[in-house]
Protein backbone atom coordinates (compact mmCIF):
# COMPACT_ATOMS: atom_id res chain seq x y z
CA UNK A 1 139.17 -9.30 -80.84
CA UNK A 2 137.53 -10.31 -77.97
CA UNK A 3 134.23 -8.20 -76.16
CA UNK A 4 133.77 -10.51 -73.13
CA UNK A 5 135.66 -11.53 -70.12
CA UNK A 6 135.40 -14.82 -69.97
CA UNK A 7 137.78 -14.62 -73.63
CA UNK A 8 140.72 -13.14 -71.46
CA UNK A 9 140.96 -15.19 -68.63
CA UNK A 10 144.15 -17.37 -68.18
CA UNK A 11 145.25 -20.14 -65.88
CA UNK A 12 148.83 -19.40 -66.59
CA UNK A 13 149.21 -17.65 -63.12
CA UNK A 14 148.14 -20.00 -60.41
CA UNK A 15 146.08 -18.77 -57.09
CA UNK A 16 147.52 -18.49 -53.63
CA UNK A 17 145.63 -20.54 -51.38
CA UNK A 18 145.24 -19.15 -47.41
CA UNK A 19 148.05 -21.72 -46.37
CA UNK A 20 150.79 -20.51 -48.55
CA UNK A 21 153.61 -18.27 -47.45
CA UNK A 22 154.35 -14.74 -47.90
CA UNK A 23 157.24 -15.21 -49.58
CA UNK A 24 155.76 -17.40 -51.92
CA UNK A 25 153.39 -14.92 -52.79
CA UNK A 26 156.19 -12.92 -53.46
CA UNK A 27 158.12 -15.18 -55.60
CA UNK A 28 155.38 -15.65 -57.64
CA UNK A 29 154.89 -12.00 -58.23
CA UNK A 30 158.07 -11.63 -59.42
CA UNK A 31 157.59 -14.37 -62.00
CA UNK A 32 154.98 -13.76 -63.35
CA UNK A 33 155.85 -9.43 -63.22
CA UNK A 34 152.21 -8.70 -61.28
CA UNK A 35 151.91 -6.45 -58.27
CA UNK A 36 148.70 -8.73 -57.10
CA UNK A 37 147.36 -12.26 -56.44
CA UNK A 38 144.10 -14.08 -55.84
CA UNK A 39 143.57 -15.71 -52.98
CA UNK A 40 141.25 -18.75 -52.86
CA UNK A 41 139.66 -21.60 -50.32
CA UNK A 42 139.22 -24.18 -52.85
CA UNK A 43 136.92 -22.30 -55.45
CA UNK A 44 136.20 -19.92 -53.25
CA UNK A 45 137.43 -16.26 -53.61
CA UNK A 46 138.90 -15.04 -50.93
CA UNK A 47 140.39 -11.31 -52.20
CA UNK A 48 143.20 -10.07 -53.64
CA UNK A 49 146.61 -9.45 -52.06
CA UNK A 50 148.98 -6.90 -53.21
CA UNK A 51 152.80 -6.53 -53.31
CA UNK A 52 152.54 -3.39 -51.36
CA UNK A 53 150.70 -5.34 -48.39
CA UNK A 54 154.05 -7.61 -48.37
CA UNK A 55 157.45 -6.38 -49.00
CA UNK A 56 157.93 -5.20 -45.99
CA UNK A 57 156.07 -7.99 -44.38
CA UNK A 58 158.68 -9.20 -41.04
CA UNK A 59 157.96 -12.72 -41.13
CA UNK A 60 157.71 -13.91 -44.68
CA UNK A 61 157.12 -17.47 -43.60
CA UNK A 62 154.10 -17.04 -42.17
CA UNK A 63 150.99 -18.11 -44.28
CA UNK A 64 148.44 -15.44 -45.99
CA UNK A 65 145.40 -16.57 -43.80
CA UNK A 66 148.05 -14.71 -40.83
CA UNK A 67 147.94 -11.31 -42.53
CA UNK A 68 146.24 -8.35 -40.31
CA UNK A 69 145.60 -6.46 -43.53
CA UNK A 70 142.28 -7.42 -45.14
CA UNK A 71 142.41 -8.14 -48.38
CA UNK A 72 140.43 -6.22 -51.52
CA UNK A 73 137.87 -8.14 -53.50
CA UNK A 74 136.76 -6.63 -56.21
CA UNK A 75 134.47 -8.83 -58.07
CA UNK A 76 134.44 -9.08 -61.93
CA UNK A 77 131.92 -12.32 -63.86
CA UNK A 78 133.12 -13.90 -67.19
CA UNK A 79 129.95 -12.89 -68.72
CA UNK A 80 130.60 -9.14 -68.44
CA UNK A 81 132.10 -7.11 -70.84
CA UNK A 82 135.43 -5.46 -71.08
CA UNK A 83 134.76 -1.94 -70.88
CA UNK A 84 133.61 -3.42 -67.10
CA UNK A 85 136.90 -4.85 -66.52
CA UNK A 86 139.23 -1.55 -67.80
CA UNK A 87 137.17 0.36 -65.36
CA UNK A 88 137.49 -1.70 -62.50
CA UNK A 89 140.92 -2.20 -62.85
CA UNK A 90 141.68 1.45 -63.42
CA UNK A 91 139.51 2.29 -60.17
CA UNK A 92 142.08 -0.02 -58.18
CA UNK A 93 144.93 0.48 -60.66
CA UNK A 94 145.01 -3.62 -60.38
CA UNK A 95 147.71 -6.00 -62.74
CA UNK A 96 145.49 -8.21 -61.95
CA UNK A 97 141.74 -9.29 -61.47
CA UNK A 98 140.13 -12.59 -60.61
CA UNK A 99 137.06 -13.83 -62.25
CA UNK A 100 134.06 -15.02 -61.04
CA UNK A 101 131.32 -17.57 -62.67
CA UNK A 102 128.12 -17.46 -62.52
CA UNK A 103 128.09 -19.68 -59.39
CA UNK A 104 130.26 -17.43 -58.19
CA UNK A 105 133.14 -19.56 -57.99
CA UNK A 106 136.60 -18.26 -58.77
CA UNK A 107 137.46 -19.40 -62.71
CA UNK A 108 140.59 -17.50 -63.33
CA UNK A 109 142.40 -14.42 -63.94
CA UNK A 110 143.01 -11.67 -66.17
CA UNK A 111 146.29 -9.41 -66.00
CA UNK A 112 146.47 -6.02 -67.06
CA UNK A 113 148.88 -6.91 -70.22
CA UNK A 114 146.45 -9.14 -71.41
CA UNK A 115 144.10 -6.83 -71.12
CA UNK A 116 146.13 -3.94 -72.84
CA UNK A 117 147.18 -6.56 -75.57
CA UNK A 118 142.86 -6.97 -76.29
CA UNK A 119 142.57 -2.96 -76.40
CA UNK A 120 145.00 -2.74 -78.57
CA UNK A 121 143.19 -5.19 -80.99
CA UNK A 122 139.90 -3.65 -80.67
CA UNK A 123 141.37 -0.18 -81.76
CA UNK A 124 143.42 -1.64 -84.36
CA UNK A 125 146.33 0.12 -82.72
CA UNK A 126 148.71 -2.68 -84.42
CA UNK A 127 147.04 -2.96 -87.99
CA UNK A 128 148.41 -0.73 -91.06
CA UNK A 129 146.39 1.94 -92.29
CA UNK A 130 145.80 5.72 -91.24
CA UNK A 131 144.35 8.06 -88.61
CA UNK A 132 141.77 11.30 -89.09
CA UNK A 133 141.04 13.33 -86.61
CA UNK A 134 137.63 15.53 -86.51
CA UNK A 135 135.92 17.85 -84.52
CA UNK A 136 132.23 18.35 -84.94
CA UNK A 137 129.68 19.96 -83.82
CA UNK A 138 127.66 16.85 -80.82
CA UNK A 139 124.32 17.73 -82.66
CA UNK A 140 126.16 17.52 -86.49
CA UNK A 141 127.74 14.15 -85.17
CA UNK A 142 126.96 10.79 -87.24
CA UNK A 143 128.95 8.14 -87.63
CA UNK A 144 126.67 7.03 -90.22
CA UNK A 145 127.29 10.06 -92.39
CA UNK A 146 130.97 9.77 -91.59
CA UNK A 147 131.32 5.80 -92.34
CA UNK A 148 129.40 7.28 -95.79
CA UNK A 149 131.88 9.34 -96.96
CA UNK A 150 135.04 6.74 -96.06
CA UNK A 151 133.28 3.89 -97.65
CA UNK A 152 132.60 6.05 -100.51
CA UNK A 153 136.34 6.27 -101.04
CA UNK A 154 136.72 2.55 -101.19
CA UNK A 155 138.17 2.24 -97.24
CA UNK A 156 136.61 1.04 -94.40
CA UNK A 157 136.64 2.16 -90.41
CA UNK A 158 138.99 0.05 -88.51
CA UNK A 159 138.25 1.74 -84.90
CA UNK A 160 136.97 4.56 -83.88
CA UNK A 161 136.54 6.85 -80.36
CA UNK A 162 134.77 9.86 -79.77
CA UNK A 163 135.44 12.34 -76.55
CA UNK A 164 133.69 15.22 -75.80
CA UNK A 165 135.88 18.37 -75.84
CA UNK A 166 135.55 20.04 -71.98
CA UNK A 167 133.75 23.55 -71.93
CA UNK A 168 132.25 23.10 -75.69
CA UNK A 169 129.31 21.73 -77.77
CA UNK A 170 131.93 19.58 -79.96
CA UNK A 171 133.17 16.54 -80.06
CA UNK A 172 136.27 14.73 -81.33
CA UNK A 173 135.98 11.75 -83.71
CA UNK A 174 139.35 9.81 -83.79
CA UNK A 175 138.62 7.49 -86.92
CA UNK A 176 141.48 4.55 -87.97
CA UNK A 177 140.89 3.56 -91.61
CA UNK A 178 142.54 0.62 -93.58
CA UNK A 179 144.17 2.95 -96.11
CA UNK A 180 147.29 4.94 -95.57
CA UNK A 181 146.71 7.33 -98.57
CA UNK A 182 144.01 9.38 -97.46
CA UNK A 183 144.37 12.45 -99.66
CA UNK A 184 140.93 11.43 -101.64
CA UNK A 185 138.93 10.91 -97.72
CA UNK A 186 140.50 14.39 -96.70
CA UNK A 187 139.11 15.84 -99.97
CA UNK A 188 135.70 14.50 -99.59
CA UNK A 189 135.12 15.96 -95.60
CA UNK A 190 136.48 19.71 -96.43
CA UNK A 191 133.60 19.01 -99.40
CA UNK A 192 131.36 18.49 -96.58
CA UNK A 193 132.42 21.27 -94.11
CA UNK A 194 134.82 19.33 -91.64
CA UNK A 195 136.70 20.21 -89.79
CA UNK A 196 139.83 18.00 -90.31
CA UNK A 197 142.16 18.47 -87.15
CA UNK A 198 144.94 16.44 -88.00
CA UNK A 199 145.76 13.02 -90.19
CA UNK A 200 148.08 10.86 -90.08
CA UNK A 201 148.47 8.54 -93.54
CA UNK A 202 152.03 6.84 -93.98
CA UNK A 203 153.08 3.92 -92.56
CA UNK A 204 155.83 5.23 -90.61
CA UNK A 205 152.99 6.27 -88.33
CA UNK A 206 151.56 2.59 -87.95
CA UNK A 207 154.74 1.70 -87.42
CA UNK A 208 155.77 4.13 -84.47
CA UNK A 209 152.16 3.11 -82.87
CA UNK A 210 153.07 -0.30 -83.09
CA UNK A 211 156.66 -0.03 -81.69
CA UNK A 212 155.40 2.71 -79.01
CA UNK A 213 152.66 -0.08 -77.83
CA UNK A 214 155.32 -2.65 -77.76
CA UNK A 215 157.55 -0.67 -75.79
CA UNK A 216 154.56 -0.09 -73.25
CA UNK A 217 153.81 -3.72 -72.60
CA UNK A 218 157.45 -4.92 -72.44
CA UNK A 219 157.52 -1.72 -69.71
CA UNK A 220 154.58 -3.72 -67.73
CA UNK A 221 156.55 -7.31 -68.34
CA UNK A 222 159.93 -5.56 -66.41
């Protein structure tokens, strides 16, 4: 599970440079099943050019440096960390970003797969076990009281993501736990007063998570 950008970047997909050709930009789209490209002057970042700025592009011999369209740099550092990255590339809905050093030199890429396939990871959305969902009261919220009563049932918190409910004073606490059976866990938080709004504790769950995420990423690799 990685936390930082610099983990995600790959080389696999190479950089346009200002002298290549439209059409090669487009050929390598298609290969490597990405709707953008970096652009670079040696190490230099130059932006980011899009599929949509050259399908219907008349001349697709003509280099990149020719285009009239200016080209969108957003700017991302490999010391950052990914919660910087999702947002950026949900702000430009991007496949994907290149990556800055400290020097701010251009050190690679990151596509939005890879990034998906690093959520995924970090919310455990591929490893066996089961899923609780709570609401609580935001004042009555801790995750230390919570982790409490799941370790006190000999299980342990895998991920877990809380969201504020719109127009209300609650919160919802989506918890994934290591254990499938969690009849003994379900017990212990109606002891406690919570309010259990759904659970999910057989494997045929996991698995339809699994095979729904996999389905997902082979849709981005189309």
């Amino acid at each position: 599970m990685s936390m930082l950008v610099a983990d995600l970047i790959t080389d696999e997909i190479p950089p346009l440079k200002l002298t290549d050709s439209v059409e090669l930009a487009l050929d390598w789209m298609e290969q490597f099943k990405v709707s953008h490209l970096a652009v670079v002057n040696g190490k230099e970042l130059i932006g980011l050019v899009s599929e949509h700025d050259l399908i219907d592009y008349n001349t697709p011999e003509d280099s990149i440096q020719r285009l009239k369209t200016p080209l969108l740099k957003p700017i991302i550092h490999n010391y950052q960390h990914t919660y910087d990255l999702l947002k950026l590339m949900m702000d430009f809905n991007l496949t994907l970003i290149p990556v800055l050093d400290d020097k701010e030199l251009y050190k690679g890429c990151i596509t939005l797969k890879g990034l998906l396939q690093n959520i995924s990871t970090m919310a455990s959305v591929q490893d066996p076990g089961g899923v609780i969902v709570l609401e609580v009261n935001q004042v009555d919220y801790s995750l230390s009281q919570i982790s409490s009563i799941i370790e006190g049932n000999d299980a342990k918190i895998l991920s877990c993501h809380v969201s504020s409910l719109p127009d209300s004073t609650k919160v919802e606490v989506t918890l994934k736990i290591n254990v499938e059976d969690l009849s003994r866990i379900l017990q212990t938080f109606n002891r406690y007063n919570y309010l259990v709004k759904a659970s999910f504790q057989n494997s045929d769950f996991s698995g339809d998570m699994k095979n729904k995420f996999d389905e997902f990423l082979h849709f981005l690799n189309i």
